[in-house]
Protein backbone atom coordinates (compact mmCIF):
# COMPACT_ATOMS: atom_id res chain seq x y z
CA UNK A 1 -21.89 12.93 0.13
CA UNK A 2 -22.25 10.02 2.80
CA UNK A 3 -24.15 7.25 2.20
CA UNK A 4 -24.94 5.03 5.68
CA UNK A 5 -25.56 1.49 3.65
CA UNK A 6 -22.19 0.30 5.29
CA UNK A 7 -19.44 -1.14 3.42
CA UNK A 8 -20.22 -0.93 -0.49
CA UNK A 9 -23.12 1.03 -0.51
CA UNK A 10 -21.16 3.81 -2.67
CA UNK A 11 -18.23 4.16 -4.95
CA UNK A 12 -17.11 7.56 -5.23
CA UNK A 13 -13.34 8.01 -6.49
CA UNK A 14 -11.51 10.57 -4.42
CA UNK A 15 -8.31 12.02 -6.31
CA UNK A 16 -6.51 13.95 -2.96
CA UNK A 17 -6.58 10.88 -0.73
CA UNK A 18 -3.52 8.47 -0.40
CA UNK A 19 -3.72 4.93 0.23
CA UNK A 20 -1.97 4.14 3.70
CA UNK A 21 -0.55 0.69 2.72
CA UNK A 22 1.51 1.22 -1.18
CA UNK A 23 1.03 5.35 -1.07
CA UNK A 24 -1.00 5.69 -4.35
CA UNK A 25 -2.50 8.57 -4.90
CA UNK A 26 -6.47 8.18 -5.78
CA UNK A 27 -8.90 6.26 -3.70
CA UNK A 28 -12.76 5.01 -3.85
CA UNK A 29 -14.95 6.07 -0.64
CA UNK A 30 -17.29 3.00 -0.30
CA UNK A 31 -20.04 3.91 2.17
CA UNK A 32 -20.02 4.57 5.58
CA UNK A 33 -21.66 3.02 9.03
CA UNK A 34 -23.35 4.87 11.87
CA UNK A 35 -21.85 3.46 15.20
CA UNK A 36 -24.32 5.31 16.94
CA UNK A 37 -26.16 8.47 17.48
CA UNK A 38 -28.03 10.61 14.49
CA UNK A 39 -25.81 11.68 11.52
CA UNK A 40 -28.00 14.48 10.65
CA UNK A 41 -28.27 16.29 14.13
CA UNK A 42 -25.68 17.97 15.59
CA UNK A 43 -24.92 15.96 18.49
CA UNK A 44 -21.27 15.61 19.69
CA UNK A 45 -22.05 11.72 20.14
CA UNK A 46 -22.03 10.89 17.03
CA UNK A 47 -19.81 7.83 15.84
CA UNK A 48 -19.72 7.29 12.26
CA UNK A 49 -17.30 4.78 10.66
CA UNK A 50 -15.65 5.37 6.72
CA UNK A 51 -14.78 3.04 4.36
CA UNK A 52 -12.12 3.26 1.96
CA UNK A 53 -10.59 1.06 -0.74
CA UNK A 54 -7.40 1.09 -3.28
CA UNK A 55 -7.62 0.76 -6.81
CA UNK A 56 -3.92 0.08 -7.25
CA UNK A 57 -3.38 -2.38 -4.45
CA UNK A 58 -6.57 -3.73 -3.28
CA UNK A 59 -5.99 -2.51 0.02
CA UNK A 60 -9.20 -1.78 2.20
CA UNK A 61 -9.56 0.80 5.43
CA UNK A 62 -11.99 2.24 7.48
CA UNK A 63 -11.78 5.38 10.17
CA UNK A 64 -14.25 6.61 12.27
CA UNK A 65 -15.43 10.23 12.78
């Protein structure tokens, strides 16, 4: 489901999320970062940041988890 490339490393359209800037429903996931610690261990350290984009407006975002 994640893919750590960073920033464009995937394009996976996801139909429930909203865009935060023109409210369109329908977004593309484009990769994610690890900040630090392991993604795949259970550690409560772990920073990872997401990267999102709109089809509609152009608009691109990016939370961390």
């Amino acid at each position: 489901m994640n893919d750590f490339g960073g920033r464009g490393s995937a394009r996976d359209y996801r139909a429930q999320e909203t865009c935060p800037r023109c409210g369109a429903r329908g977004v593309y996931y484009t990769g994610s970062s690890v900040l630090h610690g392991n993604p795949y261990s259970p550690a409560a350290d772990t920073e990872v940041e997401h990267f999102e984009e709109c089809p509609r407006c152009g608009h691109s975002w990016s939370y961390r988890s």
